[in-house]
N, C-alpha and C. Protein backbone atom coordinates (compact mmCIF):
# COMPACT_ATOMS: atom_id res chain seq x y z
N UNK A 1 5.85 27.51 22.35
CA UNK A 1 6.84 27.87 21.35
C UNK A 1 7.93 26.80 21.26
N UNK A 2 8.06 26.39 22.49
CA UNK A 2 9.28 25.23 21.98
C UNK A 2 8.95 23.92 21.24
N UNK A 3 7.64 23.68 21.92
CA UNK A 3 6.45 22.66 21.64
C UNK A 3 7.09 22.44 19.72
N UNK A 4 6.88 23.87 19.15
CA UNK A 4 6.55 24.15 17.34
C UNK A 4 8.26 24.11 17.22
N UNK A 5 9.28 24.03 17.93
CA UNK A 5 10.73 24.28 17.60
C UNK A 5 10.73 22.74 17.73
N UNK A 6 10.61 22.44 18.77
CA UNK A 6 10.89 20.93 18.39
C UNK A 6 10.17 19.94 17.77
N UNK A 7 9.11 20.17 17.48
CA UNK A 7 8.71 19.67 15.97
C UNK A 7 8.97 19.67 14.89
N UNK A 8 9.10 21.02 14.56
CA UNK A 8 10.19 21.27 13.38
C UNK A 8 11.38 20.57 13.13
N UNK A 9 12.01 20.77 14.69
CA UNK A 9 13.58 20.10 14.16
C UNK A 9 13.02 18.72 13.80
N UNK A 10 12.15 17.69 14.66
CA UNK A 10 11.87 16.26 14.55
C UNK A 10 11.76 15.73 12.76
N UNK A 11 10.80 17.33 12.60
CA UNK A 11 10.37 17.30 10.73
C UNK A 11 11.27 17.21 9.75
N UNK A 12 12.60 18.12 10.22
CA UNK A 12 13.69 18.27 8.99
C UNK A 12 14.49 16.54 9.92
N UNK A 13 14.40 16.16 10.77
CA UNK A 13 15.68 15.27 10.81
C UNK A 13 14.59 14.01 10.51
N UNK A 14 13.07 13.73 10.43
CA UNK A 14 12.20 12.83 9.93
C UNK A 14 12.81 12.49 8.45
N UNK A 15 13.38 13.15 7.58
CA UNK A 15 13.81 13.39 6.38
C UNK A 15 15.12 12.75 6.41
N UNK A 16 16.05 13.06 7.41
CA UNK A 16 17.08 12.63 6.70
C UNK A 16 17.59 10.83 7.32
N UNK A 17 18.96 10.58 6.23
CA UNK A 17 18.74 8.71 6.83
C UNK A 17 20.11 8.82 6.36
N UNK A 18 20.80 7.88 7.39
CA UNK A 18 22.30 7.28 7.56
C UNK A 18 22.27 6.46 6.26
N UNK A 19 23.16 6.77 5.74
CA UNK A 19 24.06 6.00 4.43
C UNK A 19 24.90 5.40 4.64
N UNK A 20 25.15 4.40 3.73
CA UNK A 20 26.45 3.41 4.32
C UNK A 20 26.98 3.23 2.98
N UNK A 21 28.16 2.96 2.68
CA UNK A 21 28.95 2.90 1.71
C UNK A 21 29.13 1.23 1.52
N UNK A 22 28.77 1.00 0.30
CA UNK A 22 29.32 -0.54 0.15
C UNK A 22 30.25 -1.09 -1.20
N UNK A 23 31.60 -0.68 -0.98
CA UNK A 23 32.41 -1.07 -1.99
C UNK A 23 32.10 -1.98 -2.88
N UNK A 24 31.51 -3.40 -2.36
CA UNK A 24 31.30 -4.26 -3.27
C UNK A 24 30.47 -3.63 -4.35
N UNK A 25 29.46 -2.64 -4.48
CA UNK A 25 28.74 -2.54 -5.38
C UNK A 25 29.20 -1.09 -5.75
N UNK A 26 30.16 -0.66 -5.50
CA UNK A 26 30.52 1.03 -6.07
C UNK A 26 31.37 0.73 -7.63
N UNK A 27 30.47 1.59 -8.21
CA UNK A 27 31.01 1.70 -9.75
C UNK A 27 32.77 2.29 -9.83
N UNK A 28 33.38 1.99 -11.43
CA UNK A 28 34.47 2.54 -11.36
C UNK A 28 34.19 4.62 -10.99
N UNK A 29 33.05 4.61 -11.46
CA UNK A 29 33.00 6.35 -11.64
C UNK A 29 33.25 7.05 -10.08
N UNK A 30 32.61 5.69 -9.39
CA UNK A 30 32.49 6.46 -7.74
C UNK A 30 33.78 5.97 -7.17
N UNK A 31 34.28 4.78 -7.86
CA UNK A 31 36.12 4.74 -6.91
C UNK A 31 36.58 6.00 -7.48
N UNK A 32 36.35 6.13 -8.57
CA UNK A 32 37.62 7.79 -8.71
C UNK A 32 37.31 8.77 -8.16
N UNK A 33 35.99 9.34 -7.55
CA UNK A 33 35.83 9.92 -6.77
C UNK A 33 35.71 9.98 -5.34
N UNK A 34 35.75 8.75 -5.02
CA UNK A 34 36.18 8.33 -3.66
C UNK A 34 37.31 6.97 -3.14
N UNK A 35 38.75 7.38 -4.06
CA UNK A 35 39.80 5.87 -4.23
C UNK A 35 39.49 5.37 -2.21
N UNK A 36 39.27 5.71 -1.55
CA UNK A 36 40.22 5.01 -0.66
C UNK A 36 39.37 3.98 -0.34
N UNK A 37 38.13 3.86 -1.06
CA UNK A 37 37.52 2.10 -0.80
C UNK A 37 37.73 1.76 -0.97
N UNK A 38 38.72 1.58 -2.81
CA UNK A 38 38.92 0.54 -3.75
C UNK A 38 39.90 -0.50 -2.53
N UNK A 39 39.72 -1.56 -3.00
CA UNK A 39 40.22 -2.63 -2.69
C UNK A 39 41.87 -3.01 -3.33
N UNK A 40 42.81 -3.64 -2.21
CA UNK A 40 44.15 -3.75 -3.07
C UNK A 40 44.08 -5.32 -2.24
N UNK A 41 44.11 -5.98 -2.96
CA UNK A 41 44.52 -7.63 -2.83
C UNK A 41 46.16 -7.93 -3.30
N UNK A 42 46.43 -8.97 -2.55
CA UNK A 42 48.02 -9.13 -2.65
C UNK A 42 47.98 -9.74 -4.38
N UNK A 43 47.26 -10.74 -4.76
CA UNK A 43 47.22 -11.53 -6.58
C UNK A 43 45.88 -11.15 -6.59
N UNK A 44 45.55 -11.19 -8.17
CA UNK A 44 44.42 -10.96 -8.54
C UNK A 44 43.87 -12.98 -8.48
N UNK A 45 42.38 -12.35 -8.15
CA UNK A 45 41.63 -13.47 -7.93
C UNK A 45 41.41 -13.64 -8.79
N UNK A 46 41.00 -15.27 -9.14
CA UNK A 46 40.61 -15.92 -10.37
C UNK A 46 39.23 -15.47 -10.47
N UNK A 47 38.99 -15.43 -11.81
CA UNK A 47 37.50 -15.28 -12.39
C UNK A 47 37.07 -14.11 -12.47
N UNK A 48 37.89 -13.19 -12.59
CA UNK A 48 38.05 -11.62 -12.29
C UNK A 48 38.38 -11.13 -13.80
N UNK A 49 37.64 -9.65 -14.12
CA UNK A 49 37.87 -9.46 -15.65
C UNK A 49 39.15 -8.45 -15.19
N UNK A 50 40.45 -8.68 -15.80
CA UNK A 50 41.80 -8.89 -15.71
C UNK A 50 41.79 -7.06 -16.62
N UNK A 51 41.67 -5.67 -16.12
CA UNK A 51 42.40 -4.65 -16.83
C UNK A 51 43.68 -4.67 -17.65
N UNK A 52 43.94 -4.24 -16.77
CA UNK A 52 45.85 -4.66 -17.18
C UNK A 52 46.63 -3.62 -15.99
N UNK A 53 47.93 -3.68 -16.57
CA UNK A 53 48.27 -2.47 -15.46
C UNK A 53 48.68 -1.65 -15.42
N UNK A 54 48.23 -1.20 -14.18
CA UNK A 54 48.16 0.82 -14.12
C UNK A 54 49.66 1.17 -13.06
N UNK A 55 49.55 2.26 -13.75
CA UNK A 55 50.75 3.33 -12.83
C UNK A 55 50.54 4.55 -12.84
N UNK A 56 50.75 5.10 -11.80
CA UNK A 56 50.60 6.88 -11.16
C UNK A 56 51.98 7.14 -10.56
N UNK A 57 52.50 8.40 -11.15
CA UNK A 57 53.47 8.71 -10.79
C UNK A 57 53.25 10.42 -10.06
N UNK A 58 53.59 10.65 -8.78
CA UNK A 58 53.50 12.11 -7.96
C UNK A 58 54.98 12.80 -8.54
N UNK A 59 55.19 14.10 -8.96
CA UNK A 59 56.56 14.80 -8.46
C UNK A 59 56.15 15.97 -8.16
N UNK A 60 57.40 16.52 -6.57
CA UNK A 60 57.24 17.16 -6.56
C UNK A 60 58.60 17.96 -7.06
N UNK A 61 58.31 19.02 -8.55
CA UNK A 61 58.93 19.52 -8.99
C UNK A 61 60.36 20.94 -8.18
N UNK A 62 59.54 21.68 -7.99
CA UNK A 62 59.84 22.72 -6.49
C UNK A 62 59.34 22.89 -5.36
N UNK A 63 60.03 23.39 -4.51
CA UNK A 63 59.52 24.10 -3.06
C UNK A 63 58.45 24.59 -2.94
N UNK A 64 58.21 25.02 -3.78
CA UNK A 64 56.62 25.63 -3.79
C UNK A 64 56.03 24.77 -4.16
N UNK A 65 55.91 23.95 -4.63
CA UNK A 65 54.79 22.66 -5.25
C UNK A 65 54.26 21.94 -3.60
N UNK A 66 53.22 22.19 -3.65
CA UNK A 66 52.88 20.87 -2.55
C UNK A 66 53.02 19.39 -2.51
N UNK A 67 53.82 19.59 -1.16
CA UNK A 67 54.00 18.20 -0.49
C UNK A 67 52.99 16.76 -0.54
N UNK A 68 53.29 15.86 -1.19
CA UNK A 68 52.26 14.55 -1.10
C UNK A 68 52.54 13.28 -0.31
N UNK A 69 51.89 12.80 0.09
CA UNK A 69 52.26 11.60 1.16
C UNK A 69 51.87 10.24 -0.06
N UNK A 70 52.52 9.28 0.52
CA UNK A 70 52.89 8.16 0.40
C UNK A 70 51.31 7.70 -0.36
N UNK A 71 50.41 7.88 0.98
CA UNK A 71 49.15 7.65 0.69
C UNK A 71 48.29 8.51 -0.65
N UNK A 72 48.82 9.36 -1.21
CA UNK A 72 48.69 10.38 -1.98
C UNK A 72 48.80 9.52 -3.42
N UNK A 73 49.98 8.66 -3.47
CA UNK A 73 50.54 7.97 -4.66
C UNK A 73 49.34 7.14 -4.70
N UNK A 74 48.93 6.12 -3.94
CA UNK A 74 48.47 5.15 -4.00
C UNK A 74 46.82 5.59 -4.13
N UNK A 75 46.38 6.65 -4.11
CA UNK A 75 45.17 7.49 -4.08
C UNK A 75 45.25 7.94 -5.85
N UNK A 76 46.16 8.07 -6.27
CA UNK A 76 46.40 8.61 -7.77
C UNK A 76 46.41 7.24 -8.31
N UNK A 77 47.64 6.07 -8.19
CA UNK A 77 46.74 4.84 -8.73
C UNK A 77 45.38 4.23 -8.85
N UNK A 78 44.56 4.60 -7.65
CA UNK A 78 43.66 4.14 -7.39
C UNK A 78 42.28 5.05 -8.24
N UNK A 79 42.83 6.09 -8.54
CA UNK A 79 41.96 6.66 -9.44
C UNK A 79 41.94 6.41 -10.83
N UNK A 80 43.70 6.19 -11.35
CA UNK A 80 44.49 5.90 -12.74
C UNK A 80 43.45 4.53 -12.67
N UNK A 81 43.24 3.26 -12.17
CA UNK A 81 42.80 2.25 -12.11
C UNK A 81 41.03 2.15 -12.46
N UNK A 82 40.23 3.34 -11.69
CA UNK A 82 39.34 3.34 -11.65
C UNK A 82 38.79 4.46 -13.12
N UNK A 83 39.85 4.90 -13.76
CA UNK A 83 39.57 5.72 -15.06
C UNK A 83 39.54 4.64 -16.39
N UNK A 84 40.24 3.64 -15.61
CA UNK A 84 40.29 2.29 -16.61
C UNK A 84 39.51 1.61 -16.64
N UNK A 85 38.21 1.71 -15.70
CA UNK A 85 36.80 0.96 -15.15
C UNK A 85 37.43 0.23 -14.37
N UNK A 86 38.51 0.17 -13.97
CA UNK A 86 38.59 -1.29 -12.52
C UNK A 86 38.00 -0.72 -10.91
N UNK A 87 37.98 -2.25 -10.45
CA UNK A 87 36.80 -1.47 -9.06
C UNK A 87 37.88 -2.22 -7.87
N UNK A 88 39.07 -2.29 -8.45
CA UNK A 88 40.05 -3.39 -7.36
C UNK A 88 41.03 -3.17 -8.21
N UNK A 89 42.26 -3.63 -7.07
CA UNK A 89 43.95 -3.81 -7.90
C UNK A 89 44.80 -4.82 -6.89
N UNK A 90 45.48 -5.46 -7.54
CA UNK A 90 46.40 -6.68 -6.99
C UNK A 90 47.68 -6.26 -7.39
N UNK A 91 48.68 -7.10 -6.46
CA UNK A 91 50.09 -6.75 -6.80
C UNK A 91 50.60 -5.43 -6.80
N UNK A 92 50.11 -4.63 -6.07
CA UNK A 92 50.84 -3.04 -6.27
C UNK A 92 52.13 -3.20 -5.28
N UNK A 93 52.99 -2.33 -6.25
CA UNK A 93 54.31 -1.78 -5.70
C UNK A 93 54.27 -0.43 -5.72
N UNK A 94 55.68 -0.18 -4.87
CA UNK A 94 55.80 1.09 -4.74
C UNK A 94 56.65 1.73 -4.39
N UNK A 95 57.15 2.93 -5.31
CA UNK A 95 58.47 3.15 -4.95
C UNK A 95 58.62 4.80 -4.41
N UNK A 96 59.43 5.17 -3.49
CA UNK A 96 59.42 6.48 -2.89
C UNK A 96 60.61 7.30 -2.90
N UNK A 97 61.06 8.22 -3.74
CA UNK A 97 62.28 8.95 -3.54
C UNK A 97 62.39 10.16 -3.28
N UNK A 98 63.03 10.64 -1.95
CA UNK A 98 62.74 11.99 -1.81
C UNK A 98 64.15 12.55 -1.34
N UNK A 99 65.49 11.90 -2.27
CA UNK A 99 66.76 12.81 -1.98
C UNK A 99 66.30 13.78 -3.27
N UNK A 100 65.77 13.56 -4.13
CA UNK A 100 65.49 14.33 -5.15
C UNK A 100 66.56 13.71 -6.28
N UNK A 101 65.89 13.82 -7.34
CA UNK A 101 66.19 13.09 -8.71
C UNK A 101 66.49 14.00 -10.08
N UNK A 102 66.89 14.17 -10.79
CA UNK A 102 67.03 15.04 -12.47
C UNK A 102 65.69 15.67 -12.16
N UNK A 103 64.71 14.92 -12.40
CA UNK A 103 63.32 15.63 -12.35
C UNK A 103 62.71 16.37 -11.20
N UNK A 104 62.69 15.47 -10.08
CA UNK A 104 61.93 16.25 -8.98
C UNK A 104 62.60 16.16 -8.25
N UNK A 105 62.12 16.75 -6.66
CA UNK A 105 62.96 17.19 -5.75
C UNK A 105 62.22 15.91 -4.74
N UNK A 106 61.18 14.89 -4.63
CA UNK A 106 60.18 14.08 -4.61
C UNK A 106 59.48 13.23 -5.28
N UNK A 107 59.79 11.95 -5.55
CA UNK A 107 58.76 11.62 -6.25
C UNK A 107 58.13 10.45 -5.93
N UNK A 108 57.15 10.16 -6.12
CA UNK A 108 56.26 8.55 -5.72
C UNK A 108 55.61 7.70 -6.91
N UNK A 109 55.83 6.52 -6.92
CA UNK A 109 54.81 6.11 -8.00
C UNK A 109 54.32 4.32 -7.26
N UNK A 110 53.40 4.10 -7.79
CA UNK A 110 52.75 3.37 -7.68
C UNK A 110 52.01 2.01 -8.76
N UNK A 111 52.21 0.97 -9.13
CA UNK A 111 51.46 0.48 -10.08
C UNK A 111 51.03 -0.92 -9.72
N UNK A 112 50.55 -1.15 -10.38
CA UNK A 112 49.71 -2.44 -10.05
C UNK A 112 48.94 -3.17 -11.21
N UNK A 113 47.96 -4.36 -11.07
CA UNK A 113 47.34 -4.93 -11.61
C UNK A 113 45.72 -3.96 -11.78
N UNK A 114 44.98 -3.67 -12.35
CA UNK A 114 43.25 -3.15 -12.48
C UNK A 114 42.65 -4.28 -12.67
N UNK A 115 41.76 -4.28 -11.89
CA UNK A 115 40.40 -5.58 -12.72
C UNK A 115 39.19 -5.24 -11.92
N UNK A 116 38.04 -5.68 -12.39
CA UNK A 116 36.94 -5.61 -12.14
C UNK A 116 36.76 -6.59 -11.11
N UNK A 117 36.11 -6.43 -9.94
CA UNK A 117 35.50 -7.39 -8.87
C UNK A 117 34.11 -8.16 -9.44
N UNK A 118 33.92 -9.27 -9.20
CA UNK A 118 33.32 -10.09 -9.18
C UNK A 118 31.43 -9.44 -8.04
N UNK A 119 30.96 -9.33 -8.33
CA UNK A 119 29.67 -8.60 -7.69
C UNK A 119 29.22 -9.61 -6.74
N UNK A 120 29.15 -9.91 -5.46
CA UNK A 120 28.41 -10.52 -5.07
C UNK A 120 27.20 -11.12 -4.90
């Protein structure tokens, strides 16, 4: 009986196979669903098809609104970027205010350069 249990298991894990993620070749559709590959370079590299640029702005309006981190902003650019087809961004800034402002009680934004990477 164990003989047929551990065959079985050998059968379902014969099936399955380690994946590896390789940014260089991930479409804009899969950075927006997974920003934290995209790539942030300090200037955009030459020979690069040039988006233009993007900005994401977080607030948090009230107390009850959930809390976003820093990394949160730059996760919302990185999607804003990748809705634009870019698969990379250069030059991002970023600004963080959380005495609270007219608008929110929190807010973050983020912007930068979009462009397409060069495919290896």
């Amino acid at each position: 009986m164990r003989f047929l249990l551990a065959t079985a298991a050998l059968l379902v894990l014969a099936g399955c196979t380690v994946t590896s993620i390789d940014p260089a070749k991930m479409t804009p559709a899969e950075f927006e669903a997974r920003p934290d590959y995209m790539m942030i370079v300090p200037s955009v590299p030459k020979g690069v098809k040039v988006i233009g640029p993007v900005k994401a702005d977080l607030c948090r309006k009230t107390k009850q609104d959930p809390v976003f981190s820093k990394e949160d902003v730059f996760r919302a650019l990185k999607r804003e970027a990748a809705r634009q087809g870019a698969t990379a961004l250069a030059e991002v800034n970023s600004t963080w205010v959380d005495s609270g402002t007219r608008r929110c009680l929190e807010e973050g934004t983020a912007s930068g350069i979009a462009f397409v990477r060069v495919p290896h």
